[in-house]
N, C-alpha and C. Protein backbone atom coordinates (compact mmCIF):
# COMPACT_ATOMS: atom_id res chain seq x y z
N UNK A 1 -4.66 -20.43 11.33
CA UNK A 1 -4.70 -18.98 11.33
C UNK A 1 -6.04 -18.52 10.78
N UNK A 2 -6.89 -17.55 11.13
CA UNK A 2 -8.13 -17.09 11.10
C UNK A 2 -7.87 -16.58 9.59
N UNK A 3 -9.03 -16.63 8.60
CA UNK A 3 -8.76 -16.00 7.15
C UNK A 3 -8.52 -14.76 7.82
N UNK A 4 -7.57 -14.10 6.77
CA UNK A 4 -7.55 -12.56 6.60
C UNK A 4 -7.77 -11.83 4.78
N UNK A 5 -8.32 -11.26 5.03
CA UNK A 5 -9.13 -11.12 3.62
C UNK A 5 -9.09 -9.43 3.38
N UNK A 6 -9.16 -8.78 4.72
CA UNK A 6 -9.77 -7.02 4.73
C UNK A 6 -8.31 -6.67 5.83
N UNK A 7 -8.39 -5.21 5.78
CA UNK A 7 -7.55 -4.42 6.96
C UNK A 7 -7.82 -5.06 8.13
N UNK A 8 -9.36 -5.02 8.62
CA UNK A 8 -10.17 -4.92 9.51
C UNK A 8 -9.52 -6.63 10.28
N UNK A 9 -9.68 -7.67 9.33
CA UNK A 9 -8.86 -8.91 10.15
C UNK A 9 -7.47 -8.88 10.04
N UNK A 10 -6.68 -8.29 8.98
CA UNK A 10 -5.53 -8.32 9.27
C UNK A 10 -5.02 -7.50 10.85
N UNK A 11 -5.52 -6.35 11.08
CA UNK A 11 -6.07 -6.01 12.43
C UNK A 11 -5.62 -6.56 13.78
N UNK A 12 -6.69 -7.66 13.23
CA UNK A 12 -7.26 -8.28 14.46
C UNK A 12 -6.28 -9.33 14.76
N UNK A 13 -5.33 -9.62 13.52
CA UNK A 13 -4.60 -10.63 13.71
C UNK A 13 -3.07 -10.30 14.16
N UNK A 14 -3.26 -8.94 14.01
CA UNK A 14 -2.03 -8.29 14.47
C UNK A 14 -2.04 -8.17 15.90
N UNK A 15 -3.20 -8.03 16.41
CA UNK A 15 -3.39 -7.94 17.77
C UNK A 15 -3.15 -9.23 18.75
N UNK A 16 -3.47 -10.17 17.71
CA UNK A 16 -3.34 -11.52 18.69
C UNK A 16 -1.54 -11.96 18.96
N UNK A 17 -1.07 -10.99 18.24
CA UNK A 17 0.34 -11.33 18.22
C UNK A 17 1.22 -10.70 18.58
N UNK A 18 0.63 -9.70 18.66
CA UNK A 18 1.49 -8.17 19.73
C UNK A 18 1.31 -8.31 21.11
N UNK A 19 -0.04 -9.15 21.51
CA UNK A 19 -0.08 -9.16 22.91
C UNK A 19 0.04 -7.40 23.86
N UNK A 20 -0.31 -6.59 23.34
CA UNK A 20 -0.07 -5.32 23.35
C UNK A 20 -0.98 -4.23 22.85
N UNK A 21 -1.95 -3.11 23.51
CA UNK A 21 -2.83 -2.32 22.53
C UNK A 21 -1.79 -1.18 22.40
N UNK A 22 -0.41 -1.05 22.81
CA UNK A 22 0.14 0.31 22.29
C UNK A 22 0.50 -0.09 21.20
N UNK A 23 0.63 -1.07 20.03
CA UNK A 23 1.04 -1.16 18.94
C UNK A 23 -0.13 -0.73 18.13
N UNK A 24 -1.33 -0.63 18.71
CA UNK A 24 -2.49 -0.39 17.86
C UNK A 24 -2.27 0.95 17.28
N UNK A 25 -1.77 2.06 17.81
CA UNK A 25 -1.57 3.12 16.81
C UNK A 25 -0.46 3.16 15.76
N UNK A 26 0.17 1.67 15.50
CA UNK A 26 1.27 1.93 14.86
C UNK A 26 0.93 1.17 13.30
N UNK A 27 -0.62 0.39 13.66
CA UNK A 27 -0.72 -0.42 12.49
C UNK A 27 -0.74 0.53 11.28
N UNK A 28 -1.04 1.34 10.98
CA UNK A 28 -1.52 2.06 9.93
C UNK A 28 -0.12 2.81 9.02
N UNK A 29 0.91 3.06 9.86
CA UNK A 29 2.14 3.30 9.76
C UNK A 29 3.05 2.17 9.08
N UNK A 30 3.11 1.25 10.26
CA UNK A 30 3.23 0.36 9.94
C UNK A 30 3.45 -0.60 8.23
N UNK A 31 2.07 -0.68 8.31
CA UNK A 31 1.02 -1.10 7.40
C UNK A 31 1.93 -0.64 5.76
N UNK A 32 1.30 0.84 5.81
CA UNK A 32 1.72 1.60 4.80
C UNK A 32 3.75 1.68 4.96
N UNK A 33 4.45 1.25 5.56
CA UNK A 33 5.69 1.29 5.34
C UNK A 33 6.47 0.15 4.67
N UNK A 34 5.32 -1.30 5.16
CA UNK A 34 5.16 -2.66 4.21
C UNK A 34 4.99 -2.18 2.75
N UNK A 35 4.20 -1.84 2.64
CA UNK A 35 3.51 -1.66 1.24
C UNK A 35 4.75 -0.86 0.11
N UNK A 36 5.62 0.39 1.13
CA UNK A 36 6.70 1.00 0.02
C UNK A 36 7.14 -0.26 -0.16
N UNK A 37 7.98 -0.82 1.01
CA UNK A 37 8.86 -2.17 0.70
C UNK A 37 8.56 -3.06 -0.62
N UNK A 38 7.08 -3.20 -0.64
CA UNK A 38 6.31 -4.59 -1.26
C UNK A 38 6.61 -3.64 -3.22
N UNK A 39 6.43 -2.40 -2.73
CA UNK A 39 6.47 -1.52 -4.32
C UNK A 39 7.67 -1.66 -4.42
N UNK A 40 8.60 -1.88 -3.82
CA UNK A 40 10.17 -1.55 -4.55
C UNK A 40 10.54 -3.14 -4.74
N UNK A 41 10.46 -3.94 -3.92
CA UNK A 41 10.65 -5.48 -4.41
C UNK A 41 10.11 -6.14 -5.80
N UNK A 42 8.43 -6.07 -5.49
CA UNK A 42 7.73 -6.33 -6.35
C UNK A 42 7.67 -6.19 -8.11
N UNK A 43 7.54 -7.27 -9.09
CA UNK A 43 7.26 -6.83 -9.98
C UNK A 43 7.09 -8.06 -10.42
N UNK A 44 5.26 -8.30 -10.36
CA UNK A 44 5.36 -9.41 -10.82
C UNK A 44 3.78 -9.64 -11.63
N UNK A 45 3.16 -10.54 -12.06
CA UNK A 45 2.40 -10.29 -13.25
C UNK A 45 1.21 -9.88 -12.16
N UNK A 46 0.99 -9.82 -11.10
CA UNK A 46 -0.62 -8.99 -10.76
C UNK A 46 -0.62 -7.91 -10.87
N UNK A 47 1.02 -7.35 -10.37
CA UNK A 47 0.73 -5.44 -10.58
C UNK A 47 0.66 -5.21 -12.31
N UNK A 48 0.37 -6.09 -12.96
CA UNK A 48 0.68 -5.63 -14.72
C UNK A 48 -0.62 -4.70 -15.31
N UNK A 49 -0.63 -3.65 -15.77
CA UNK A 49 -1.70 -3.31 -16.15
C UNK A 49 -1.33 -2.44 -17.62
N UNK A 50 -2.63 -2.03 -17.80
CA UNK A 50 -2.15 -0.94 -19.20
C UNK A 50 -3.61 0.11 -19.10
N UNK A 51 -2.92 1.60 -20.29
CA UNK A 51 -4.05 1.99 -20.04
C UNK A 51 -3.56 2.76 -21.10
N UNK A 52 -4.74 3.45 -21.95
CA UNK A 52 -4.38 5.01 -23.31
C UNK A 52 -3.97 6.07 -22.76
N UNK A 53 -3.12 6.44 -23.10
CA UNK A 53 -2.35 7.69 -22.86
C UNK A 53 -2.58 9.08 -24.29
N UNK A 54 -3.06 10.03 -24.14
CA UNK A 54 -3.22 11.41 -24.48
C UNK A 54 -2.27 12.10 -24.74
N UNK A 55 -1.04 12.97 -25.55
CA UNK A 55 -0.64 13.54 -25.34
C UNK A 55 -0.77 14.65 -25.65
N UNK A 56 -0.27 15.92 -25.13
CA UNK A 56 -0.13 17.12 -26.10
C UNK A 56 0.89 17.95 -25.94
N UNK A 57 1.30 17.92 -27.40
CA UNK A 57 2.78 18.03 -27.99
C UNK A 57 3.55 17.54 -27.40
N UNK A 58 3.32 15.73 -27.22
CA UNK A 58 4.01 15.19 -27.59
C UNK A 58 4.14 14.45 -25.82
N UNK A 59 3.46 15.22 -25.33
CA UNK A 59 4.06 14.53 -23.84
C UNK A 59 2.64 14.87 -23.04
N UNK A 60 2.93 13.52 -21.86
CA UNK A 60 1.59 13.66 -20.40
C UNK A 60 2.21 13.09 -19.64
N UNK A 61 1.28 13.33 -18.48
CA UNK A 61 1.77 12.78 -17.50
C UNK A 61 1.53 11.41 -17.32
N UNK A 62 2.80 10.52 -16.25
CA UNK A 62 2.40 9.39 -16.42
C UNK A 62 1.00 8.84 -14.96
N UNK A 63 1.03 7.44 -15.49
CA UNK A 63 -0.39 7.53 -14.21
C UNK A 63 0.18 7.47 -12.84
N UNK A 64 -0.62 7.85 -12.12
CA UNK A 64 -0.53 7.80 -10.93
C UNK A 64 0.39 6.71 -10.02
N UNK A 65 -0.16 5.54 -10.53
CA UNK A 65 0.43 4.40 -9.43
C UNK A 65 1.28 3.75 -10.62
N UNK A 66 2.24 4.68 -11.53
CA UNK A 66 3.00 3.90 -12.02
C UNK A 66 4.41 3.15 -11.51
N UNK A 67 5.10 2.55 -11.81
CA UNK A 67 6.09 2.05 -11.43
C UNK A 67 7.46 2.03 -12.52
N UNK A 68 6.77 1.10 -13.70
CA UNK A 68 7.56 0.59 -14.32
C UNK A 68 7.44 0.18 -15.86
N UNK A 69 7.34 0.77 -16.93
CA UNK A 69 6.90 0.68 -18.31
C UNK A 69 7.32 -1.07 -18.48
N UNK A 70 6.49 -1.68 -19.11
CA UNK A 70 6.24 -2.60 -20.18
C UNK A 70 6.75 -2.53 -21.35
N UNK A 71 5.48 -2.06 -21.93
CA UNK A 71 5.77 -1.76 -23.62
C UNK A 71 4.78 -0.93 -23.77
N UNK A 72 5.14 -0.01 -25.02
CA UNK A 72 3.92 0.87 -25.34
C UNK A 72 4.19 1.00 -27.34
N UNK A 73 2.62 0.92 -27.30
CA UNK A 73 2.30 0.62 -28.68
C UNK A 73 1.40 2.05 -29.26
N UNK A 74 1.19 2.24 -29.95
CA UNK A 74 1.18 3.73 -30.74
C UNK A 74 0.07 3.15 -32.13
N UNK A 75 -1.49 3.29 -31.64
CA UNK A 75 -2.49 3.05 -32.49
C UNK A 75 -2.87 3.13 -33.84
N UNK A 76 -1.66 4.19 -34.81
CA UNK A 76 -1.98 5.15 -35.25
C UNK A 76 -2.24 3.80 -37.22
N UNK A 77 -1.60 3.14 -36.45
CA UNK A 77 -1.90 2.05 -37.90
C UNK A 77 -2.11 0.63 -37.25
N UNK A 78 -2.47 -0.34 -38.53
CA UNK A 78 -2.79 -1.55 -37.76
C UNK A 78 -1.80 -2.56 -38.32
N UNK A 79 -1.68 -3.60 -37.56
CA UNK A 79 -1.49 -3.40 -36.27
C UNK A 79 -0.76 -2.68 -35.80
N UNK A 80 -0.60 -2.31 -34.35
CA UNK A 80 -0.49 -1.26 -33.54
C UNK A 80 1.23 -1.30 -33.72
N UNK A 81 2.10 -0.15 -33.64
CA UNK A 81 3.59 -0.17 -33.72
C UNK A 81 3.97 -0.09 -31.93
N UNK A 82 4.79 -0.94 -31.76
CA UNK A 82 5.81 -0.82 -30.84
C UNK A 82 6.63 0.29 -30.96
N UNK A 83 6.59 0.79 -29.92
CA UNK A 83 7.64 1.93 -29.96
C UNK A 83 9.11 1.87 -29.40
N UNK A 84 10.12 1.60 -29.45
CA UNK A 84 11.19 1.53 -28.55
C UNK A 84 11.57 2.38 -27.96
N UNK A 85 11.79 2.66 -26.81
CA UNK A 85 12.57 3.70 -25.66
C UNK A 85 14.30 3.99 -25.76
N UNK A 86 13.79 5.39 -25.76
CA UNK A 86 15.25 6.20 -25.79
C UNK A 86 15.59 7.07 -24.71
N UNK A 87 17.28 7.40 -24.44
CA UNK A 87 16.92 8.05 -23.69
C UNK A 87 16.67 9.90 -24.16
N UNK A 88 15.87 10.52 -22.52
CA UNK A 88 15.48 11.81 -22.69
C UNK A 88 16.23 12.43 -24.34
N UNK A 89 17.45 12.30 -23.75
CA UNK A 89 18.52 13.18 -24.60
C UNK A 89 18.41 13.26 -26.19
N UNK A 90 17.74 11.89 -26.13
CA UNK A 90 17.80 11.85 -27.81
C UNK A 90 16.88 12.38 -28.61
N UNK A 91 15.76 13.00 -28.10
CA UNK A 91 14.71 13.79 -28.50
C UNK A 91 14.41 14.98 -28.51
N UNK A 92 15.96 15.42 -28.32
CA UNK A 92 15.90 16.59 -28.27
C UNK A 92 17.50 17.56 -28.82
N UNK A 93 18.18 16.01 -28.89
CA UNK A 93 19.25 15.78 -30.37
C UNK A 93 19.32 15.64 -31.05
N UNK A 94 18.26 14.78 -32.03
CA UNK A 94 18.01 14.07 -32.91
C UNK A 94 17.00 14.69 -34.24
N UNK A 95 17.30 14.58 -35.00
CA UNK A 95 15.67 14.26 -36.20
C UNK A 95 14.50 14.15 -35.93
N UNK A 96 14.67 13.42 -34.84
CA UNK A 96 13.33 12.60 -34.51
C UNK A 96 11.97 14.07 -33.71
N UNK A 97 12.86 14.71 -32.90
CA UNK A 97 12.35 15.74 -32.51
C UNK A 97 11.27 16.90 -33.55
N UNK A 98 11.38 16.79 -34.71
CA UNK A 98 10.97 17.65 -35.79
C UNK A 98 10.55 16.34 -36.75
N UNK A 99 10.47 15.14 -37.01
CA UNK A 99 9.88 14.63 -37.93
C UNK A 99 8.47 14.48 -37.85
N UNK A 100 8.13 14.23 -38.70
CA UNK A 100 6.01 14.23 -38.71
C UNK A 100 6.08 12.51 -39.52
N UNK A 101 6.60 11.76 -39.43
CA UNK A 101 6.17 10.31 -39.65
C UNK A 101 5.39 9.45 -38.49
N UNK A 102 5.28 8.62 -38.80
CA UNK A 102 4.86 7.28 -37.79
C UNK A 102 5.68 7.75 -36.15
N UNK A 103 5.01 7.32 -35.11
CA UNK A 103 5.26 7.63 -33.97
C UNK A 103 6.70 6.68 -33.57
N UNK A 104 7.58 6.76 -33.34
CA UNK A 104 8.52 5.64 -33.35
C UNK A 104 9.33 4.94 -31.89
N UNK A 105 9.78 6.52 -31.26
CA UNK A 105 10.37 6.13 -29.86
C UNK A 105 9.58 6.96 -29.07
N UNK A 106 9.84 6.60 -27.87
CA UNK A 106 9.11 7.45 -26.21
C UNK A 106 10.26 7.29 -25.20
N UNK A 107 10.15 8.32 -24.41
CA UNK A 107 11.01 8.37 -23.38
C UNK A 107 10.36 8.53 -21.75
N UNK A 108 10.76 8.70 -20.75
CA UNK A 108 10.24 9.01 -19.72
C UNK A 108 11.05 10.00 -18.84
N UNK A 109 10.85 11.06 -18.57
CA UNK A 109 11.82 11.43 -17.78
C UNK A 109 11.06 12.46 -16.58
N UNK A 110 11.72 12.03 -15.63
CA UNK A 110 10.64 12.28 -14.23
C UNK A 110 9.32 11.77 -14.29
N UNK A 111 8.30 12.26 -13.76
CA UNK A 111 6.87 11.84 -13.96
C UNK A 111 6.43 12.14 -15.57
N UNK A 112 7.14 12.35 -16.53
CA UNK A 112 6.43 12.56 -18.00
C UNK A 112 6.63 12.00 -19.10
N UNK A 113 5.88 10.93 -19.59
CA UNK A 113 5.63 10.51 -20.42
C UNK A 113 5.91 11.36 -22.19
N UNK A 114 6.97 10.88 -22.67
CA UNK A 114 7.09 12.04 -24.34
C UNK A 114 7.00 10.67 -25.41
N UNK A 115 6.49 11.12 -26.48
CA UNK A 115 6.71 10.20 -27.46
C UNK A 115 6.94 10.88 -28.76
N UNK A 116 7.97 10.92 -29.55
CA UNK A 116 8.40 10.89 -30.57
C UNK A 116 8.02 9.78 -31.98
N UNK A 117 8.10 10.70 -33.66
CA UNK A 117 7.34 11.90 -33.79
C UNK A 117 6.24 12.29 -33.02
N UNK A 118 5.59 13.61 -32.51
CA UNK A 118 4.37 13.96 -32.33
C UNK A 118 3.17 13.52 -32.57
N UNK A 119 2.16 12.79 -31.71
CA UNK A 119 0.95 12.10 -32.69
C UNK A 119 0.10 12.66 -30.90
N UNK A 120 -0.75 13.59 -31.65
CA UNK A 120 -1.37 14.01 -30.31
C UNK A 120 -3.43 13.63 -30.07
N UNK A 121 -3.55 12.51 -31.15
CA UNK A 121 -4.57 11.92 -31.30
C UNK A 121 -5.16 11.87 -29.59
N UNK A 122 -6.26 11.42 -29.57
CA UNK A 122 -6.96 11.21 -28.39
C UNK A 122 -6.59 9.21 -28.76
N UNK A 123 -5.87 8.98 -26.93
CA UNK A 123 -5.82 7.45 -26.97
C UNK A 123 -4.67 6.78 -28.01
N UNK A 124 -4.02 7.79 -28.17
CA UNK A 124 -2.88 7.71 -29.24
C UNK A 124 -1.70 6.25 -28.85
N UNK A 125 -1.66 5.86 -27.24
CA UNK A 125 -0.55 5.22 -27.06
C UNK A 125 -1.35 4.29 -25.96
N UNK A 126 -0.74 2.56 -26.20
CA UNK A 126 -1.67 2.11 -25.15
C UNK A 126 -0.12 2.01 -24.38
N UNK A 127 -0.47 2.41 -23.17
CA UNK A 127 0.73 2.06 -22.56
C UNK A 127 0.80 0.98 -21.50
N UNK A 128 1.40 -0.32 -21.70
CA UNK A 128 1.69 -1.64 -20.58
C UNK A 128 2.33 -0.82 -19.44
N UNK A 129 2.09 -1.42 -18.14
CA UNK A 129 3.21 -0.82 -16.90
C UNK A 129 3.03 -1.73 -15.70
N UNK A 130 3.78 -2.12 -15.02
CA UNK A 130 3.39 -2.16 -13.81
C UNK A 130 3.05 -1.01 -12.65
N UNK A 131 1.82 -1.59 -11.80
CA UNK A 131 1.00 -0.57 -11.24
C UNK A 131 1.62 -0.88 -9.81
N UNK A 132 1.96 0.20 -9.09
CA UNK A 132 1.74 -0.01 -7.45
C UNK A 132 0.97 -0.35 -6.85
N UNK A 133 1.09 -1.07 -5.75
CA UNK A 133 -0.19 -2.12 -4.70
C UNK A 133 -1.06 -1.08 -3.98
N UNK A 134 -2.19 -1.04 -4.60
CA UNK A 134 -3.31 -0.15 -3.52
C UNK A 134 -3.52 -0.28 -2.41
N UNK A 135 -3.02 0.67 -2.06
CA UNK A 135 -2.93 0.51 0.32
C UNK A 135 -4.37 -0.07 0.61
N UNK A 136 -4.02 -0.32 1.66
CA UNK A 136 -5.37 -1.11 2.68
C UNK A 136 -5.86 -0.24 3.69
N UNK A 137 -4.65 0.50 3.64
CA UNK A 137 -5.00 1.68 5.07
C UNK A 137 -6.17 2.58 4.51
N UNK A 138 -6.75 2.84 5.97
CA UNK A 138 -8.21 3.68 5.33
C UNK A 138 -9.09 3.03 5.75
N UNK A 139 -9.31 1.75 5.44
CA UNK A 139 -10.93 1.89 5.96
C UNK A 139 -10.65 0.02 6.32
N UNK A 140 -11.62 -0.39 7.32
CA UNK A 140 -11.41 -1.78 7.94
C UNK A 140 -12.19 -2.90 6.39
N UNK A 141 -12.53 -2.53 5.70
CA UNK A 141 -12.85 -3.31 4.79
C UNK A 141 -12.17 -2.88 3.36
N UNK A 142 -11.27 -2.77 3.36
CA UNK A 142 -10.62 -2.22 2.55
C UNK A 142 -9.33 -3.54 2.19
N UNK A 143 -8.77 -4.16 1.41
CA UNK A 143 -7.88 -5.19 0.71
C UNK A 143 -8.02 -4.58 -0.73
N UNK A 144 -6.79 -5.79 -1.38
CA UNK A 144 -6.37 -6.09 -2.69
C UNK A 144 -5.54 -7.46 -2.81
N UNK A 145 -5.15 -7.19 -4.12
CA UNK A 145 -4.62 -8.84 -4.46
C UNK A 145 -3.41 -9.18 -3.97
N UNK A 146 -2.67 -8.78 -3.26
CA UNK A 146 -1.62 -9.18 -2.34
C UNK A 146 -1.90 -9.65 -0.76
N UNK A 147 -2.93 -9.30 -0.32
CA UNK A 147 -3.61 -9.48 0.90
C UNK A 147 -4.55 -10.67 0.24
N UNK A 148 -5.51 -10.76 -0.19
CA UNK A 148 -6.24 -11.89 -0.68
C UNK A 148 -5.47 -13.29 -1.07
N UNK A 149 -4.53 -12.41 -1.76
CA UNK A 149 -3.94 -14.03 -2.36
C UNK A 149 -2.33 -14.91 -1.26
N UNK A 150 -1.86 -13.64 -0.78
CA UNK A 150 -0.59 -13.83 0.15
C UNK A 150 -0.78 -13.24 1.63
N UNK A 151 -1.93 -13.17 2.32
CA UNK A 151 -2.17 -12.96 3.74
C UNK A 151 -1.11 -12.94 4.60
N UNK A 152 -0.36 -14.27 4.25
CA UNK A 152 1.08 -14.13 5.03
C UNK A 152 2.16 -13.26 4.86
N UNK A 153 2.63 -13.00 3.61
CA UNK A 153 3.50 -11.78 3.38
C UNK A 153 3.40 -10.73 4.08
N UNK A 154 1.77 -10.48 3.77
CA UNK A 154 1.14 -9.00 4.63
C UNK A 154 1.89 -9.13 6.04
N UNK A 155 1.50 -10.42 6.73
CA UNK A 155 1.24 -10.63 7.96
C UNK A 155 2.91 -10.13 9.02
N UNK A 156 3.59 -11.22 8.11
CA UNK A 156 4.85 -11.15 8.36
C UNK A 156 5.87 -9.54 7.84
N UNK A 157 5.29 -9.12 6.87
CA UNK A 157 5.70 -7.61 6.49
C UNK A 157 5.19 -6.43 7.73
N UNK A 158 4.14 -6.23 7.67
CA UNK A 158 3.80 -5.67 9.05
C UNK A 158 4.11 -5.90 10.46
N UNK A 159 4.19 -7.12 10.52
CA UNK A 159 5.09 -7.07 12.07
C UNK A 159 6.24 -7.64 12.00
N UNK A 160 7.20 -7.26 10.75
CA UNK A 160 8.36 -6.84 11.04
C UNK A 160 9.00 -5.25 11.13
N UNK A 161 7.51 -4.75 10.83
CA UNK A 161 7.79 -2.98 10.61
C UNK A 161 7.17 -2.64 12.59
N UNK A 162 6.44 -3.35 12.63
CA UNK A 162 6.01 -3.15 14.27
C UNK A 162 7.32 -3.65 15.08
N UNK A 163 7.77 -4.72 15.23
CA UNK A 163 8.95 -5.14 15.90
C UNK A 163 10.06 -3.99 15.81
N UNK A 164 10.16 -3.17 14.93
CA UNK A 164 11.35 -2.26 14.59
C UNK A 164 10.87 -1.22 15.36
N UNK A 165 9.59 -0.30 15.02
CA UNK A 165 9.03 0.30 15.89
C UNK A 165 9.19 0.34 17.41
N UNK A 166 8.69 -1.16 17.29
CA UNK A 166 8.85 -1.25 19.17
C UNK A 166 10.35 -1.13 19.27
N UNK A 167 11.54 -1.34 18.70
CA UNK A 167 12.64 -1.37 19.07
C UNK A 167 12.96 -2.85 20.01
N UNK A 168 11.96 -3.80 18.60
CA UNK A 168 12.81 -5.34 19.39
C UNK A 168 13.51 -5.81 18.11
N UNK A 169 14.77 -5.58 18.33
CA UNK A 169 15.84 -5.90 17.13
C UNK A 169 15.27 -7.55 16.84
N UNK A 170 15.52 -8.62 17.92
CA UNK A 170 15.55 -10.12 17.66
C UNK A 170 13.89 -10.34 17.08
N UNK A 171 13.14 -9.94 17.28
CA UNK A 171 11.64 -10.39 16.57
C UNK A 171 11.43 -9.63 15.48
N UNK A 172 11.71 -8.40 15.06
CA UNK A 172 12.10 -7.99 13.70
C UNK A 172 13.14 -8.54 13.21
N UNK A 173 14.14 -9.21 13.26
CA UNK A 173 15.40 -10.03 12.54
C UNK A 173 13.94 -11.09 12.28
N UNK A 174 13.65 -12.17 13.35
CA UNK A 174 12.98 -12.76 12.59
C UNK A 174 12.19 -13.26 11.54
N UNK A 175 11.09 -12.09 12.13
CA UNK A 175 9.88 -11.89 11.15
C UNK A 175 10.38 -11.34 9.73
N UNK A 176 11.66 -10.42 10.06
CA UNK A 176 11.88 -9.86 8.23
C UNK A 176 12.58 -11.27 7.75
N UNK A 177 13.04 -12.64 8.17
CA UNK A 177 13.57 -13.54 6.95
C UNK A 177 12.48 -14.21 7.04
N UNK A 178 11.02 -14.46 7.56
CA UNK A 178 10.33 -14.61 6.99
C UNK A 178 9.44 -14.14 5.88
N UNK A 179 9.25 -12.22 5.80
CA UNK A 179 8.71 -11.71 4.87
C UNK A 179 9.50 -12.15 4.16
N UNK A 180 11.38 -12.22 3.83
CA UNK A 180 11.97 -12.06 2.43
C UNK A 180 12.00 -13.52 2.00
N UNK A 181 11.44 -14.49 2.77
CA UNK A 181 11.50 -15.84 2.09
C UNK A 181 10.10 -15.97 1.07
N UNK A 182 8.66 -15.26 2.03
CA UNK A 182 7.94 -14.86 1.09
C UNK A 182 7.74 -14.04 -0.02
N UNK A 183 8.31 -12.91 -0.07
CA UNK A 183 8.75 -12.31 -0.92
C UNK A 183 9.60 -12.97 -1.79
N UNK A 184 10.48 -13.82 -2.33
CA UNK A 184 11.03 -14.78 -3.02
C UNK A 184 10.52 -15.92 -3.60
N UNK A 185 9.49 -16.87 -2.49
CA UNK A 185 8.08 -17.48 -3.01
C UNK A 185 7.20 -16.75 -3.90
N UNK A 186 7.33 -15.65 -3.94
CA UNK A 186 5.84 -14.81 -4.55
C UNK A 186 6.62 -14.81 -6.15
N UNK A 187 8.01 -14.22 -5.79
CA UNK A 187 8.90 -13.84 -7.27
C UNK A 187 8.77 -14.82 -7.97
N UNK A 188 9.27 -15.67 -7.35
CA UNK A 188 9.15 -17.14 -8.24
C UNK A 188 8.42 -17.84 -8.63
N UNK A 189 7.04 -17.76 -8.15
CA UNK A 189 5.86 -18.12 -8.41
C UNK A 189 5.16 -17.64 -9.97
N UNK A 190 5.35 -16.09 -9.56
CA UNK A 190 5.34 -15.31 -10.98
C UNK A 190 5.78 -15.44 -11.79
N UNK A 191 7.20 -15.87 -12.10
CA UNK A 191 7.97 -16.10 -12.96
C UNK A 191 7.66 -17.72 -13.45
N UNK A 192 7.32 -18.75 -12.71
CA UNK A 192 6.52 -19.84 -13.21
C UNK A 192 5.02 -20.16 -13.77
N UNK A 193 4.62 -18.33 -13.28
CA UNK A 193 3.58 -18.88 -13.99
C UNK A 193 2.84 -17.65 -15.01
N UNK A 194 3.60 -16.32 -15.42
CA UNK A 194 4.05 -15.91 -16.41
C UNK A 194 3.61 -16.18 -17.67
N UNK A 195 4.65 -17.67 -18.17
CA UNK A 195 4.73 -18.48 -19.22
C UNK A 195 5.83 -19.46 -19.30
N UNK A 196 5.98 -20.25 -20.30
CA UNK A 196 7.40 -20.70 -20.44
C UNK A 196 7.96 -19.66 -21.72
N UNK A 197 9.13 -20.04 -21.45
CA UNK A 197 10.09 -19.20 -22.71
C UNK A 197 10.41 -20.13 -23.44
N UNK A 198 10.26 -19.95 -24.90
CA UNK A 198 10.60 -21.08 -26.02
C UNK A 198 11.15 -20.05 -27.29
N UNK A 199 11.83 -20.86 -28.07
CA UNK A 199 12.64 -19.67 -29.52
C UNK A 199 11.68 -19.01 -29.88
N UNK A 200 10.29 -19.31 -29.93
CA UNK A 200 8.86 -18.75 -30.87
C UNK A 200 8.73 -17.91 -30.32
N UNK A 201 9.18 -17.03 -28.49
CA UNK A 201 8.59 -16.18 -28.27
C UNK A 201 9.17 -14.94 -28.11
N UNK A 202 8.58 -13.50 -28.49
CA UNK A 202 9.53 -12.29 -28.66
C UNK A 202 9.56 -12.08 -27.83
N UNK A 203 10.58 -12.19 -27.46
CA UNK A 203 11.54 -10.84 -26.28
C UNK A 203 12.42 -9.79 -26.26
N UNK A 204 12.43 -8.84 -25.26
CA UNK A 204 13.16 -7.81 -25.59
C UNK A 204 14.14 -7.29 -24.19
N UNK A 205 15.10 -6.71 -24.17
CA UNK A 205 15.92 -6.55 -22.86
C UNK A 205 14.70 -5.98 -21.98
N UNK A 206 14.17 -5.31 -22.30
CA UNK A 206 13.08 -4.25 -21.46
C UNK A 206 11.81 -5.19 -21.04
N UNK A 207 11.22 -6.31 -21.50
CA UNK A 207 10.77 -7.67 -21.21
C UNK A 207 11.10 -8.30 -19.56
């Protein structure tokens, strides 16, 4: 199979397999309908990222291509405090809503980020998350680390969203137990290589 590395060959490789240029207006559709799929399956250590979060009074918005909180730690002493997550409700039942101590819990509710007590420092909270996969659609040289490192997933994810399109039930049956076998290779991969788990190491349900 020819490397695929960019949009631009994944493309080209879609073409050699459609045997067909009316699928050519569907790649981009397509394409981007893989990618929700790959965000709702996915969660595995490449999308992991972190970044400082701002609040004022007490709440921001969260980022853009978030998905899925980690952990978030609260600068305000050293080392940095873990905060544990509550839900909405309790911050606005509780003590905690009106205390001025150490920053302690955070919640999320819809797109907004709150953290309890109030600490509205600049860079106040580093927050861990997993990030959503940056589309490819857009421009022929355009990739990321799911295309670079799993070409085939892509390959097989997209033309099982084209096969449906075209309305060929038996080559979309196919091609999707090949994406979900890759998709299962990828999970597991992550999860082997992660770390190992031993008594020494902290974990938490939210972990």
């Amino acid at each position: 199979m020819p490397i695929i590395n960019s949009y631009g060959s994944l493309k080209t490789e879609l073409s050699g397999t459609m045997f067909h240029s009316r699928f050519v207006a569907n790649y981009d559709r397509a394409t981007q309908e893989f990618e929700t799929i790959a965000n709702r399956r996915l969660r595995v250590r490449q999308m992991e990222t972190s970044t400082l979060l701002t609040t004022v009074d007490g709440s921001t918005a969260l980022p853009a291509d978030y998905l899925l909180w980690r952990t978030v730690q609260w600068s305000g002493r050293s080392p940095f405090v873990e905060l544990d997550y509550v839900h909405p409700a309790y911050l606005r039942s509780t003590w905690i809503e009106t205390d001025h101590g150490d920053a302690r819990v955070f919640t999320i509710e819809g797109g907004v980020f709150r953290a309890r007590p109030v600490h509205d420092d600049a860079d106040a909270y580093e927050f861990h998350y997993y990030q959503k996969i940056p589309t490819i659609v857009g421009s022929d040289t355009n990739s990321n680390w799911l295309l670079n490192e799993h070409p085939d997933l892509y390959l097989e994810g997209v033309l099982t969203e084209l096969f449906i399109l075209g309305r060929n039930g038996e080559a979309a049956i196919a091609h999707k137990q090949l994406r979900d076998e890759k998709f299962a290779e990828l999970i597991q991969l992550s999860a082997l290589t992660t770390g190992a788990t031993s008594p020494s190491v902290r974990t938490a349900e939210y972990f």
